[in-house]
N, C-alpha and C. Protein backbone atom coordinates (compact mmCIF):
# COMPACT_ATOMS: atom_id res chain seq x y z
N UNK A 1 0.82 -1.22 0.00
CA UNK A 1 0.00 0.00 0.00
C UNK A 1 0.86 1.26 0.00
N UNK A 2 2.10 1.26 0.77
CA UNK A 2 2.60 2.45 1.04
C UNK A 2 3.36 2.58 -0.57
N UNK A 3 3.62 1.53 -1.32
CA UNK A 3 4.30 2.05 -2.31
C UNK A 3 3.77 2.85 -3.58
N UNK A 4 2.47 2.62 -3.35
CA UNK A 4 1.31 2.65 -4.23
C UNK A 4 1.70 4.15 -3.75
N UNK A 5 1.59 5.00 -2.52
CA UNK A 5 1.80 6.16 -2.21
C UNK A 5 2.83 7.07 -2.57
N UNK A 6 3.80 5.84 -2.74
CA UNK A 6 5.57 6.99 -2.96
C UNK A 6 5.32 6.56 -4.42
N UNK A 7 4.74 6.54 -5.15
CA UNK A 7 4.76 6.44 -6.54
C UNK A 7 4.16 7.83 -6.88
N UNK A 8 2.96 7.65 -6.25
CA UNK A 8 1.89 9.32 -6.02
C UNK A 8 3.11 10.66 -5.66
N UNK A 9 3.19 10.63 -4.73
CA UNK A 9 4.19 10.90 -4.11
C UNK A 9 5.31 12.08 -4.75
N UNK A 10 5.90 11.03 -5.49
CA UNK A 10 7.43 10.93 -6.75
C UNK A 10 6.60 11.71 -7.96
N UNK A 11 5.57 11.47 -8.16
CA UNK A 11 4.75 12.19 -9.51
C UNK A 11 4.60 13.58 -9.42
N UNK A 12 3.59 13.80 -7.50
CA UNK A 12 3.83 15.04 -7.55
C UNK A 12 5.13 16.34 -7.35
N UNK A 13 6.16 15.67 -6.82
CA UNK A 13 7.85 16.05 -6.92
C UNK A 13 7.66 16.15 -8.07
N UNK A 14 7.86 15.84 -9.41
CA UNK A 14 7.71 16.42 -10.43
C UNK A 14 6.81 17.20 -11.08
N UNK A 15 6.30 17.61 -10.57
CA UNK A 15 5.12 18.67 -10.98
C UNK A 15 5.16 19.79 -9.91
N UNK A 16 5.66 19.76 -8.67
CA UNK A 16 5.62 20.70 -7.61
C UNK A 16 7.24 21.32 -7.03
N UNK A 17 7.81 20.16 -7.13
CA UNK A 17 8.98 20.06 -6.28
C UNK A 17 10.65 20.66 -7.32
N UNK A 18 11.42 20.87 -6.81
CA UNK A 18 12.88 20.80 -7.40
C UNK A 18 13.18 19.23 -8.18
N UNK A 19 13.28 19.49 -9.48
CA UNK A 19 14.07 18.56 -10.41
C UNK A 19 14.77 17.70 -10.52
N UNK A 20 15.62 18.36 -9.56
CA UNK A 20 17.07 17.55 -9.34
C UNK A 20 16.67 17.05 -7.40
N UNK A 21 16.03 17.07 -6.86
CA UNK A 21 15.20 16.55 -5.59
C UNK A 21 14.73 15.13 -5.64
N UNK A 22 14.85 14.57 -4.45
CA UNK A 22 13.90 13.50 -4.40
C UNK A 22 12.63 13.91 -3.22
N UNK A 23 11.61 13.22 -3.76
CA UNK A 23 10.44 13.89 -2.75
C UNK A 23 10.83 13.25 -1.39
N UNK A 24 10.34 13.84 -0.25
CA UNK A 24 10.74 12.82 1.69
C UNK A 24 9.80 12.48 1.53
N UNK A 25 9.30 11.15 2.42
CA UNK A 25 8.04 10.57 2.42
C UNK A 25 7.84 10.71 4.11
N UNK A 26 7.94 9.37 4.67
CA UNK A 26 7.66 9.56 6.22
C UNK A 26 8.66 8.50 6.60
N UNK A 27 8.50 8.57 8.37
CA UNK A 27 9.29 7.32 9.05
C UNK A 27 8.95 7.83 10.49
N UNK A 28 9.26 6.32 11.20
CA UNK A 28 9.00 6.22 12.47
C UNK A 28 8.05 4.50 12.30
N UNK A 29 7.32 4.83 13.50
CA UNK A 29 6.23 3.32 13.81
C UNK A 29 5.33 3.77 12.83
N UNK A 30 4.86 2.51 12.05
CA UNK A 30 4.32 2.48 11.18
C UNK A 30 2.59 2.07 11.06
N UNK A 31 2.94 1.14 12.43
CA UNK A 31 1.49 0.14 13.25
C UNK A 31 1.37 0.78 14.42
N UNK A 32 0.06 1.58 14.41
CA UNK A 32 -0.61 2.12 15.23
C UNK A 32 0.46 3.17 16.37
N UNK A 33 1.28 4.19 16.10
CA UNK A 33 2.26 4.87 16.67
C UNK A 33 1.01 5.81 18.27
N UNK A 34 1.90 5.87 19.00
CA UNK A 34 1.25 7.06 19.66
C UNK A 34 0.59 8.68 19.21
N UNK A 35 1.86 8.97 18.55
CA UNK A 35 1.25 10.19 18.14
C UNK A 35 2.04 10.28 16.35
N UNK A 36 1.35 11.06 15.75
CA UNK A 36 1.90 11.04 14.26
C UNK A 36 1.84 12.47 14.30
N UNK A 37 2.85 12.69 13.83
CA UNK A 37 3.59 14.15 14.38
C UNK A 37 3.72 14.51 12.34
N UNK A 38 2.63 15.89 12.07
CA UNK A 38 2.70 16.42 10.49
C UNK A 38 3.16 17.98 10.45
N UNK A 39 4.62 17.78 9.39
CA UNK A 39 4.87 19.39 9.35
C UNK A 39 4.33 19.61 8.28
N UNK A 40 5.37 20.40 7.56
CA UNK A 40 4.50 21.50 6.54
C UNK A 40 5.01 20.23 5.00
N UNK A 41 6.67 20.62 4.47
CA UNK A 41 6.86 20.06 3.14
C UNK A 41 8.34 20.38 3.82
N UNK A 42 9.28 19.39 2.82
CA UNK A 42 10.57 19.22 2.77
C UNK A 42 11.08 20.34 2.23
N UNK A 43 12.87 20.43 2.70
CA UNK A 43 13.61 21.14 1.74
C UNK A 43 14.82 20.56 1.43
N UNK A 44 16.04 21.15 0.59
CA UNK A 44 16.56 20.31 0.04
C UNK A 44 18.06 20.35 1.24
N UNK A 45 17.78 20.72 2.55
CA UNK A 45 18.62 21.04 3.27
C UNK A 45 18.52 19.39 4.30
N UNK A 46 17.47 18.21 3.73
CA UNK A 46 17.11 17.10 4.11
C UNK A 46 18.03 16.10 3.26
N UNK A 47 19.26 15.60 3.72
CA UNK A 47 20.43 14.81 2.71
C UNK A 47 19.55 13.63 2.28
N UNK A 48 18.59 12.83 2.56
CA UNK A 48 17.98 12.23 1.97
C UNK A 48 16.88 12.59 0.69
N UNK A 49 17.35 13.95 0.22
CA UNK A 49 16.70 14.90 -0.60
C UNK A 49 17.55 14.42 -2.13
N UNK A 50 18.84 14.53 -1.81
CA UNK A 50 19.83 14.23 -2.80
C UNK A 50 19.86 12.85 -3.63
N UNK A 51 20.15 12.82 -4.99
CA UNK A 51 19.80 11.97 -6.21
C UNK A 51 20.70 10.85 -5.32
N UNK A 52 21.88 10.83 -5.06
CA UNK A 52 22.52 9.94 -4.47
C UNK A 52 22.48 9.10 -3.49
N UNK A 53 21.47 9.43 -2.88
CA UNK A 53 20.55 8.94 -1.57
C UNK A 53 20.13 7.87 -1.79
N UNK A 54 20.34 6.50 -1.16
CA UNK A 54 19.78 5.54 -1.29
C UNK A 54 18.92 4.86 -0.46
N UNK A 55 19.24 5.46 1.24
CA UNK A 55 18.25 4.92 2.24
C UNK A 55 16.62 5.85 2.47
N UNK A 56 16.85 5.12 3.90
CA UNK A 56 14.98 6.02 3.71
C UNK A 56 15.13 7.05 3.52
N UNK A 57 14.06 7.39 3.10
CA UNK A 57 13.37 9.21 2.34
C UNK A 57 12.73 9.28 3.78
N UNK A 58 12.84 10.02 4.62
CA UNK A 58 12.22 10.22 5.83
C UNK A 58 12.23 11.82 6.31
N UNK A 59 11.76 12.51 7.12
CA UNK A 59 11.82 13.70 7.57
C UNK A 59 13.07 14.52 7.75
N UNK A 60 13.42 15.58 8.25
CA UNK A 60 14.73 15.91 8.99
C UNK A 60 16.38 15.21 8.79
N UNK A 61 16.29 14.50 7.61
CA UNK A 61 17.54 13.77 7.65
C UNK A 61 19.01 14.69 7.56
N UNK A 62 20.05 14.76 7.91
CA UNK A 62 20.84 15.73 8.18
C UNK A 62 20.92 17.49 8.37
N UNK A 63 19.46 17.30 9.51
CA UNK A 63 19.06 18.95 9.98
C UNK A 63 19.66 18.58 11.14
N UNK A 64 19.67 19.83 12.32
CA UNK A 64 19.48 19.32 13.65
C UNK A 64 18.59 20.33 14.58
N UNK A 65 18.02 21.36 14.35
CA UNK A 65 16.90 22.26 14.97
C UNK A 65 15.81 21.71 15.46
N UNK A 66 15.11 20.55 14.78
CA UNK A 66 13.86 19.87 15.22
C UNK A 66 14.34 18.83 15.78
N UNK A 67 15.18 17.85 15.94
CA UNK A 67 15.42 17.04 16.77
C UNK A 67 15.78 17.67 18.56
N UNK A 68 15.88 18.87 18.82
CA UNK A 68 15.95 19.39 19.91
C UNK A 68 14.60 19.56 20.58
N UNK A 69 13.23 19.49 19.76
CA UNK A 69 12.11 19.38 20.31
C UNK A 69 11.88 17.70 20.82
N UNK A 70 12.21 16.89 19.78
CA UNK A 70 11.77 15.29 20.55
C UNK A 70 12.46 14.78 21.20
N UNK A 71 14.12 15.48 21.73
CA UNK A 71 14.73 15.61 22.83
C UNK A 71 14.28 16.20 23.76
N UNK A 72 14.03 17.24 24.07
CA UNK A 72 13.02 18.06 25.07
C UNK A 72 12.09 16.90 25.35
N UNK A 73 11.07 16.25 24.41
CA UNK A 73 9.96 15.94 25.40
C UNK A 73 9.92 14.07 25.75
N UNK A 74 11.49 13.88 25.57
CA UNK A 74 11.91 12.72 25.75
C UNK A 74 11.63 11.69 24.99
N UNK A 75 11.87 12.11 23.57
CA UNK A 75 11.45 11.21 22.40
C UNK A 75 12.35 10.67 21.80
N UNK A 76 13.87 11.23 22.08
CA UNK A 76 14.95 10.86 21.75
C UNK A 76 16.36 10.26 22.57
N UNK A 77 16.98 9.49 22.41
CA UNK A 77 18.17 9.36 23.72
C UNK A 77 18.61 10.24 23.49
N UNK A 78 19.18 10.55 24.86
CA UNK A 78 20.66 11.64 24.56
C UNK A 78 22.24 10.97 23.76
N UNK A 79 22.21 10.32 23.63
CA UNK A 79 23.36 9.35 22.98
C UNK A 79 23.33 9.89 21.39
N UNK A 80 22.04 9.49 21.11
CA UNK A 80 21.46 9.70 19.53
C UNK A 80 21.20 11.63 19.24
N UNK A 81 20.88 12.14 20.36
CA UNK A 81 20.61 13.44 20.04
C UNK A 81 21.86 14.17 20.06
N UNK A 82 23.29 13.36 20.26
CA UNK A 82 23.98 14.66 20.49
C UNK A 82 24.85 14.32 19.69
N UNK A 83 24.87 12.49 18.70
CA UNK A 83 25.24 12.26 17.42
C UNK A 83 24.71 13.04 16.36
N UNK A 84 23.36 13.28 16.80
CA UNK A 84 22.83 14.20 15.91
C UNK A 84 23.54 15.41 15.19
N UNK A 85 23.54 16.19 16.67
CA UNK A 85 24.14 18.18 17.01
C UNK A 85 25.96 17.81 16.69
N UNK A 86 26.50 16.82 16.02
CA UNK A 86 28.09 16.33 16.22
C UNK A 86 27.80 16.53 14.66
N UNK A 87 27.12 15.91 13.98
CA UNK A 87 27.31 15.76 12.45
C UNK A 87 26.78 16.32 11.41
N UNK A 88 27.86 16.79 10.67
CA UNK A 88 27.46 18.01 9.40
C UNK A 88 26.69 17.44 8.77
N UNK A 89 26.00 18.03 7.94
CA UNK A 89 24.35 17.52 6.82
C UNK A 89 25.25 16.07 5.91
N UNK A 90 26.32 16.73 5.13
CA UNK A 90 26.84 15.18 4.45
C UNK A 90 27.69 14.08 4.97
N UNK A 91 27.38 14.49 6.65
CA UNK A 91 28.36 13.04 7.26
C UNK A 91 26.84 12.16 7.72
N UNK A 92 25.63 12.33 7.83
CA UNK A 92 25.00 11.76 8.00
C UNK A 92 24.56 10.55 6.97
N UNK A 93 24.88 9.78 7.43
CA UNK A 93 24.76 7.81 6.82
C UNK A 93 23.89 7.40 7.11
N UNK A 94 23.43 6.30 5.36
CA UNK A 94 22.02 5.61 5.53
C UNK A 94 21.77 5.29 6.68
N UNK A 95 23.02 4.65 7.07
CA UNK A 95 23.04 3.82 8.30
C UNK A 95 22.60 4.21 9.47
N UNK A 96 23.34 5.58 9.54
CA UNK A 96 22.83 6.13 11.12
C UNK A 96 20.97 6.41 10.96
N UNK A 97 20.90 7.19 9.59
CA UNK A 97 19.47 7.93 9.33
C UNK A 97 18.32 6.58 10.25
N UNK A 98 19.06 5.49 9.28
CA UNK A 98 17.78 4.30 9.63
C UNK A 98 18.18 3.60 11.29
N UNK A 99 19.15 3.82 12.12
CA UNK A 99 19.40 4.10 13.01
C UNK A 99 18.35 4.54 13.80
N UNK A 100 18.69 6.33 13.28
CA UNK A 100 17.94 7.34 14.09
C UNK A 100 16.18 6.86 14.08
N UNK A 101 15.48 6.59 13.27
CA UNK A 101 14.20 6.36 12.96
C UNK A 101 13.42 4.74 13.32
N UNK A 102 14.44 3.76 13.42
CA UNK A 102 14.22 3.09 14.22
C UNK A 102 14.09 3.00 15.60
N UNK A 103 14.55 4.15 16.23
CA UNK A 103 14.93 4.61 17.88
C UNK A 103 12.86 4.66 17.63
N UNK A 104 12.91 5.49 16.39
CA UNK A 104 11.77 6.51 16.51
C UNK A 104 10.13 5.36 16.49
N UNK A 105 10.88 4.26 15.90
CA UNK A 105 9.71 3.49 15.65
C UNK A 105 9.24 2.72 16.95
N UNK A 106 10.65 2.01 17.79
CA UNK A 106 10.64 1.40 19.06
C UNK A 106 9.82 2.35 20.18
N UNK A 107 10.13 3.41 20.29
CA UNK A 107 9.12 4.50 21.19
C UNK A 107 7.92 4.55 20.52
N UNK A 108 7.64 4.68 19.21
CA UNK A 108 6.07 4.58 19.27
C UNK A 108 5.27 5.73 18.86
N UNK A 109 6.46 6.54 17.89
CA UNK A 109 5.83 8.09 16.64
C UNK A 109 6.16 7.85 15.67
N UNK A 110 5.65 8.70 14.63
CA UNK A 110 5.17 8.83 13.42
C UNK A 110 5.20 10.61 13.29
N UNK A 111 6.62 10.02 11.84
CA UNK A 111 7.05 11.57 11.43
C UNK A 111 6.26 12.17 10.02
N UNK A 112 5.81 12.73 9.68
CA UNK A 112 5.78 12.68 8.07
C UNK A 112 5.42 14.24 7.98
N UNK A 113 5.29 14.89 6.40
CA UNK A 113 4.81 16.02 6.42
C UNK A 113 3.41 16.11 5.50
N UNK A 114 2.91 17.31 5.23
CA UNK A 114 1.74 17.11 4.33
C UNK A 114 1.88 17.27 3.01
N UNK A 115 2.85 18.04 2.69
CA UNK A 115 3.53 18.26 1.61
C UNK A 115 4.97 17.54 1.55
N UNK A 116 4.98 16.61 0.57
CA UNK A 116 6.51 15.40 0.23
C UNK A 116 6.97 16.34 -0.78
N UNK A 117 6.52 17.00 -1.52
CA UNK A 117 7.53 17.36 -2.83
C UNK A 117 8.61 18.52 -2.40
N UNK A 118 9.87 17.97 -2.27
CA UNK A 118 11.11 19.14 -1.85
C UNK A 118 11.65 20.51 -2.62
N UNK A 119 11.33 21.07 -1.88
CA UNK A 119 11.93 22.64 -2.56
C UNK A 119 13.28 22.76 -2.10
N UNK A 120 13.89 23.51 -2.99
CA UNK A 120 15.56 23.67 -2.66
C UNK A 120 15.58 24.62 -1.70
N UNK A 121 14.67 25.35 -1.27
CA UNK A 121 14.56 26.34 0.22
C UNK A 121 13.33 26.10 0.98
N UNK A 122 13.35 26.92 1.90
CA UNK A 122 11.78 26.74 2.30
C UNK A 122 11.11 28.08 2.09
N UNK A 123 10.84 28.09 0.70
CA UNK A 123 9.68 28.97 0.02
C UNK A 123 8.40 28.09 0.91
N UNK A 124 7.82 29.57 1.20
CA UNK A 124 6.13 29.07 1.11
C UNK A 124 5.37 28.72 0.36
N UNK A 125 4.61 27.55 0.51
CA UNK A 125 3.80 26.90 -0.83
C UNK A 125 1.86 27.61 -0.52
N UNK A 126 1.39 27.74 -1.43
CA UNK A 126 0.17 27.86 -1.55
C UNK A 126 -0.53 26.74 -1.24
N UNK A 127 -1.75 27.14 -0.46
CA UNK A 127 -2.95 26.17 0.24
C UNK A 127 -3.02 25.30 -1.38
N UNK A 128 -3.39 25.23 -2.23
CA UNK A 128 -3.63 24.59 -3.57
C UNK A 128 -2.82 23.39 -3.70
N UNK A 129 -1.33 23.90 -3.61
CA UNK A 129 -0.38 22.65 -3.81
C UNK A 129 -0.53 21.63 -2.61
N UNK A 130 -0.89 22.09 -1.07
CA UNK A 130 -0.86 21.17 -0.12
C UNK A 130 -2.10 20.51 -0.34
N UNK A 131 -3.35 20.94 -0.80
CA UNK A 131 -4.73 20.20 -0.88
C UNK A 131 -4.54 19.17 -2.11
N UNK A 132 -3.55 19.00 -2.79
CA UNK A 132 -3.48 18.22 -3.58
C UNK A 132 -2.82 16.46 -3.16
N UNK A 133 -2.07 17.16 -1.60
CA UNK A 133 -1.49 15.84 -1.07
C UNK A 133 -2.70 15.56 -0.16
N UNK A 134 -3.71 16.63 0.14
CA UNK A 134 -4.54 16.07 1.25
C UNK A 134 -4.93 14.59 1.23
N UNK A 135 -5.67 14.00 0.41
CA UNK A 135 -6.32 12.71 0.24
C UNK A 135 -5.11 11.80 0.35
N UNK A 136 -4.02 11.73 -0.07
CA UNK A 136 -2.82 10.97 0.16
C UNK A 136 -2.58 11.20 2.04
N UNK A 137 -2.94 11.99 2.10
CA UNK A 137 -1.99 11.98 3.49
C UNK A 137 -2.88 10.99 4.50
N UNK A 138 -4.43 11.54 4.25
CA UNK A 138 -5.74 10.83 4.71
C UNK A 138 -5.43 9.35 4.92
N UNK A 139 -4.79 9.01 3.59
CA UNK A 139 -4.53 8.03 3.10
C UNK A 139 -3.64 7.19 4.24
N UNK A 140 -2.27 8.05 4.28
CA UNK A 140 -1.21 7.55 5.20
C UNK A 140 -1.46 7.48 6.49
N UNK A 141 -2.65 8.29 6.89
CA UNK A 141 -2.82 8.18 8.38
C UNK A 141 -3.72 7.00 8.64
N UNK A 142 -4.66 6.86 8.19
CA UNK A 142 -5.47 5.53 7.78
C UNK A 142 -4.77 4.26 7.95
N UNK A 143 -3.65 4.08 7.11
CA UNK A 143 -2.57 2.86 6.90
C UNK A 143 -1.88 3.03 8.52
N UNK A 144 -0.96 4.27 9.08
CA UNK A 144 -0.74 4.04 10.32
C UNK A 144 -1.54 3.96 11.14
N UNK A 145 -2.55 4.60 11.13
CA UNK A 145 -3.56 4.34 12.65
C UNK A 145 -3.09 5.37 13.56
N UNK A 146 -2.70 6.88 13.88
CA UNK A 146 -2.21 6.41 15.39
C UNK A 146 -3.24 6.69 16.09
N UNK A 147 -2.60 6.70 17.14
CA UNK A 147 -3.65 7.13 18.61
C UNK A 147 -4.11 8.82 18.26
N UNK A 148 -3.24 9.78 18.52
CA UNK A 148 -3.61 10.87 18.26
C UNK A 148 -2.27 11.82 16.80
N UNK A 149 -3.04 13.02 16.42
CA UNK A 149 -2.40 13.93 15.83
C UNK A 149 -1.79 14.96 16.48
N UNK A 150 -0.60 15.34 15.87
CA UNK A 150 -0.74 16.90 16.18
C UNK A 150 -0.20 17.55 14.69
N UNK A 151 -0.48 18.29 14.82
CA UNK A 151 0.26 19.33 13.83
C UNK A 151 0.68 20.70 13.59
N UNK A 152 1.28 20.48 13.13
CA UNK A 152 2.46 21.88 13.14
C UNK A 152 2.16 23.15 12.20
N UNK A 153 1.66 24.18 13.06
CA UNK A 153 1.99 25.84 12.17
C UNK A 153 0.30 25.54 11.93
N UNK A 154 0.32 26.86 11.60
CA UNK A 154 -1.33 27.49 11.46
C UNK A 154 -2.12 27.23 9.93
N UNK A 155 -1.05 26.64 8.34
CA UNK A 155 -1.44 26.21 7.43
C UNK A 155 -1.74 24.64 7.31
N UNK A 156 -1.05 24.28 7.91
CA UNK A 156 -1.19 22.47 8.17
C UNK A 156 -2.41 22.09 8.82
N UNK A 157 -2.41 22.89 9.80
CA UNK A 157 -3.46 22.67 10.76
C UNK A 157 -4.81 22.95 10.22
N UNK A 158 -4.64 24.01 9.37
CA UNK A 158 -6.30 24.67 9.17
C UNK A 158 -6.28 23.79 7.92
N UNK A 159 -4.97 23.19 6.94
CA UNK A 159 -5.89 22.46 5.66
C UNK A 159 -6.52 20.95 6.41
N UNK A 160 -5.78 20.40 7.37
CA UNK A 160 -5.79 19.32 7.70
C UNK A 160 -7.52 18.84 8.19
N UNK A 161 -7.88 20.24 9.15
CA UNK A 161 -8.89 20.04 9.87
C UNK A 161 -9.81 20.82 9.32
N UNK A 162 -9.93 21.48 8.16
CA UNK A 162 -10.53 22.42 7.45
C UNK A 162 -11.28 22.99 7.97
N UNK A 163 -10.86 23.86 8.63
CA UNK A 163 -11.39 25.31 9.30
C UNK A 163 -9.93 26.13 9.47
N UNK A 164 -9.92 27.15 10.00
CA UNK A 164 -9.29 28.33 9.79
C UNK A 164 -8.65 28.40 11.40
N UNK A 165 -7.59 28.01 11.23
CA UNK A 165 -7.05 27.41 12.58
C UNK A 165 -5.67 28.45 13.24
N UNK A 166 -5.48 29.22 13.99
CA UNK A 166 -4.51 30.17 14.26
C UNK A 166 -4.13 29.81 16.23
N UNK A 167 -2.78 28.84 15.89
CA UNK A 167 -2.35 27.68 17.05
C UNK A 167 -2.12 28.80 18.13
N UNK A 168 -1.93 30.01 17.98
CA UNK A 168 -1.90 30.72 19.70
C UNK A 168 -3.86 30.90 20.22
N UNK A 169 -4.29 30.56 19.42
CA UNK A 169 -5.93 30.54 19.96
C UNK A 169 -6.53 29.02 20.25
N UNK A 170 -5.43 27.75 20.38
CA UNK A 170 -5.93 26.57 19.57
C UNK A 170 -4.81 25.62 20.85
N UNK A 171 -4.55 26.26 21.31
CA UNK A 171 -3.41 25.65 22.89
C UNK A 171 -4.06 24.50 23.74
N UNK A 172 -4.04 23.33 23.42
CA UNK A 172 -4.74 22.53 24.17
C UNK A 172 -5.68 21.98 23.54
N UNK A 173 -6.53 22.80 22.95
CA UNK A 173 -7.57 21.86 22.14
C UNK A 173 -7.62 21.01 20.85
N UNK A 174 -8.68 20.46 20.84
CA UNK A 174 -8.22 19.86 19.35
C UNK A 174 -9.16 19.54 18.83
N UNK A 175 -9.28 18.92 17.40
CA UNK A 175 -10.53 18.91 16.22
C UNK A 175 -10.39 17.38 15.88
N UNK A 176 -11.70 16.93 15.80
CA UNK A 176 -11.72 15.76 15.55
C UNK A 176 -11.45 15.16 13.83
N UNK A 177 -10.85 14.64 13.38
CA UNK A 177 -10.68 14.09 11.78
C UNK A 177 -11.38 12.81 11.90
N UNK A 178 -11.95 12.87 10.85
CA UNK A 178 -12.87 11.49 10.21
C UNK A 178 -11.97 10.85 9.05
N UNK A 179 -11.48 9.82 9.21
CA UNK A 179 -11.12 9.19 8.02
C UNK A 179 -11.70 7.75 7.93
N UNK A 180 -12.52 7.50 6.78
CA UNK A 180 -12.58 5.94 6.57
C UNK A 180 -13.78 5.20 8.23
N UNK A 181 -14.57 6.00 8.70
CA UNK A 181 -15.42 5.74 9.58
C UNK A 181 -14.68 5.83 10.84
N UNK A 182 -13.61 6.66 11.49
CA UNK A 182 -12.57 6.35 12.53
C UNK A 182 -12.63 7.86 12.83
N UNK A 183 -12.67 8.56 14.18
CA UNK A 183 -12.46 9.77 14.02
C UNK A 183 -10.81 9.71 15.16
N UNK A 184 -9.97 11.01 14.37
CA UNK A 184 -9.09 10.88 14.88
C UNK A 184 -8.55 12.63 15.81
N UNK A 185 -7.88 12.57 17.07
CA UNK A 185 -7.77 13.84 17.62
C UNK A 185 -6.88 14.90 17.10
N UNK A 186 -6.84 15.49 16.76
CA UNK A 186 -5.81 16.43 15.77
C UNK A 186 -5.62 17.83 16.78
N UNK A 187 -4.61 17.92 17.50
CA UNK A 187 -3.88 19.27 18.36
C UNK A 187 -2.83 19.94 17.49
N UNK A 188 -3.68 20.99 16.92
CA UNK A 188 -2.20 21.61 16.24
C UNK A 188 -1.34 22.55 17.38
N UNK A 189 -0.28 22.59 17.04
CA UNK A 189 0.97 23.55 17.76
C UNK A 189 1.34 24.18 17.21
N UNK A 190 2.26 25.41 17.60
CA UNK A 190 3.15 25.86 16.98
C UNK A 190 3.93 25.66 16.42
N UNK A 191 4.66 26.20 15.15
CA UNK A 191 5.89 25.53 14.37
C UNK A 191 6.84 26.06 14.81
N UNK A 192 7.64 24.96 15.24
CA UNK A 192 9.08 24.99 15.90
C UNK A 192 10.21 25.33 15.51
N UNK A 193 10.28 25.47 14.30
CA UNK A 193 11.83 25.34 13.83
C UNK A 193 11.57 26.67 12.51
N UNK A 194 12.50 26.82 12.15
CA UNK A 194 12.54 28.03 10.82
C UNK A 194 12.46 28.95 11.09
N UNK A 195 11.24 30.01 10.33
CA UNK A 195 11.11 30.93 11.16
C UNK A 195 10.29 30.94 12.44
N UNK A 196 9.72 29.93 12.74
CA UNK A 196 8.93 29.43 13.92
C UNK A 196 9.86 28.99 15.29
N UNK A 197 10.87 29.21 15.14
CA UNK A 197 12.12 28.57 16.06
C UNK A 197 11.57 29.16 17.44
N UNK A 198 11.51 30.53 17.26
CA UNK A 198 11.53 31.45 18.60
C UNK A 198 9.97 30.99 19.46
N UNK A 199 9.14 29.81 18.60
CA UNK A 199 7.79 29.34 19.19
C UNK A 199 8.04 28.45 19.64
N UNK A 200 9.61 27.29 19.80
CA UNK A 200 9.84 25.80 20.09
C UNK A 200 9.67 26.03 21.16
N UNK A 201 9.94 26.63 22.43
CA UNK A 201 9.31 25.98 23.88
C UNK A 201 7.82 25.63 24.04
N UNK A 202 6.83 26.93 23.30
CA UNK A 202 5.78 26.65 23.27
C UNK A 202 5.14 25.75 23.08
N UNK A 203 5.61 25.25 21.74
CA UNK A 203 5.18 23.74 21.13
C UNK A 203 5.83 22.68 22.18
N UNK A 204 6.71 22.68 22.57
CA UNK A 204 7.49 21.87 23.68
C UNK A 204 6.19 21.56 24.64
N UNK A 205 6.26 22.83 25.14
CA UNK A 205 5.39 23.15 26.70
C UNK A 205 3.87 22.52 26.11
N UNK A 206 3.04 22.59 24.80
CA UNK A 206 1.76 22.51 24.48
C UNK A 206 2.07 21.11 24.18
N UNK A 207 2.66 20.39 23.68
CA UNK A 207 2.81 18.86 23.70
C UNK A 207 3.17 18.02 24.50
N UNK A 208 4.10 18.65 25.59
CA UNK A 208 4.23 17.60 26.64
C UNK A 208 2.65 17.63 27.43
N UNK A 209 2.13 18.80 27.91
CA UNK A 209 0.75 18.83 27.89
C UNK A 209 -0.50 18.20 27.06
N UNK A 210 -0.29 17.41 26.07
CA UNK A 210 -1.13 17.01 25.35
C UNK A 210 -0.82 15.54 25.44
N UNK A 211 0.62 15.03 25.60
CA UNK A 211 0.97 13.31 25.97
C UNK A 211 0.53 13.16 27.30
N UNK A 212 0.43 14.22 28.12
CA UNK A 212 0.01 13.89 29.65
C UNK A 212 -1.84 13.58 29.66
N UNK A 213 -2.03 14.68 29.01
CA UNK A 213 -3.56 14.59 28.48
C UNK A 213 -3.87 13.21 28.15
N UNK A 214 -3.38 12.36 27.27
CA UNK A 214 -3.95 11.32 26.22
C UNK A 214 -3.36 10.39 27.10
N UNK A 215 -2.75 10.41 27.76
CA UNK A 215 -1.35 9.42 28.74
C UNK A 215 -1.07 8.23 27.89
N UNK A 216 0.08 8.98 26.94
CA UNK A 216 0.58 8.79 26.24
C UNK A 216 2.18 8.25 26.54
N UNK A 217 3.12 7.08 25.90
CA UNK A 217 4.45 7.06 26.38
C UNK A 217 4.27 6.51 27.62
């Protein structure tokens, strides 16, 4: 099933994405995760972005800004998080990547974004291009199952749950998603990293509050 997706996926990278890019897909637990954690879309600052890339296509692969949030809320060892903050974007190896994301699967999350097709920066994309992955993503959450959502930044959130969603009014609560007869809890947060960096405690502070909520981990 999932390949049936990175085929979708790979099509729209060519129609949306950088050329010379490979689209990220997702990673982590795959069967029923605790929480499935959705950002916005890749950039090409993700070494699993590059033609040469042969292991997983997964989130964050040779960043290190967002791995300081699933350190914070104890999602990561410190062993692995500070291999992380040690290694430049092209010393990071298949090996470690699928490493790192297996840590991620044994704890029990789910990384992915809503938008797969990689831009060589992080230009902002128009609501249009992300509603085009909507039904795919529907799709992917369906196939994982998890327990709950969250999601990241005030465009993710409002295409996801379609209403008009602005996360400093939205702290704690959350919107129910229907997929496939299943309704699922969706808490969006603040976006952590980019220009959203100066919001990471928040999102910190609003998610460890939301695993205590669901008693989660």
């Amino acid at each position: 099933m999932f390949d049936t997706l990175y085929k979708k996926y790979d099509k729209l990278q060519k129609k949306y994405g950088d050329k010379n890019l490979h689209s990220i897909y997702h990673g982590g637990c795959f069967h029923h995760p605790q929480i499935c954690f959705i950002f916005m879309n890749p950039t090409g600052r993700n070494t699993a972005s590059m033609k040469e890339w042969e292991g997983i296509r997964a989130p964050w692969i040779g960043t290190k800004n967002v791995w300081k949030v699933f350190f914070a809320l104890g999602l990561l060892k410190e062993s692995t998080y500070q291999a992380i903050l040690d290694k430049k974007p092209l010393e990071w190896t298949e090996e470690f990547a699928f490493s790192l994301y297996q840590e991620i699967s044994e704890k029990g999350y789910f990384i992915t974004n809503l938008g797969k097709c990689t831009q060589i920066d992080a230009r902002p994309l128009p609501n249009s291009i992300y509603l085009e992955y909507l039904d795919l993503l529907k799709e992917e959450i369906a196939l994982v199952d998890p327990e709950i959502i969250i999601t990241f930044g005030n465009q993710v959130s409002s295409i996801l749950v379609n209403q008009k969603v602005s996360v400093s009014e939205w702290r704690g609560k959350y919107e129910y998603l229907e997929i496939k007869g299943k309704k699922y809890k969706v808490y969006p947060v603040y976006y952590p990293v980019g220009n959203g960096q100066f919001n990471m405690p928040k999102a910190i502070e609003d998610i460890q509050k939301i695993i205590k909520e669901n008693r989660l981990f």
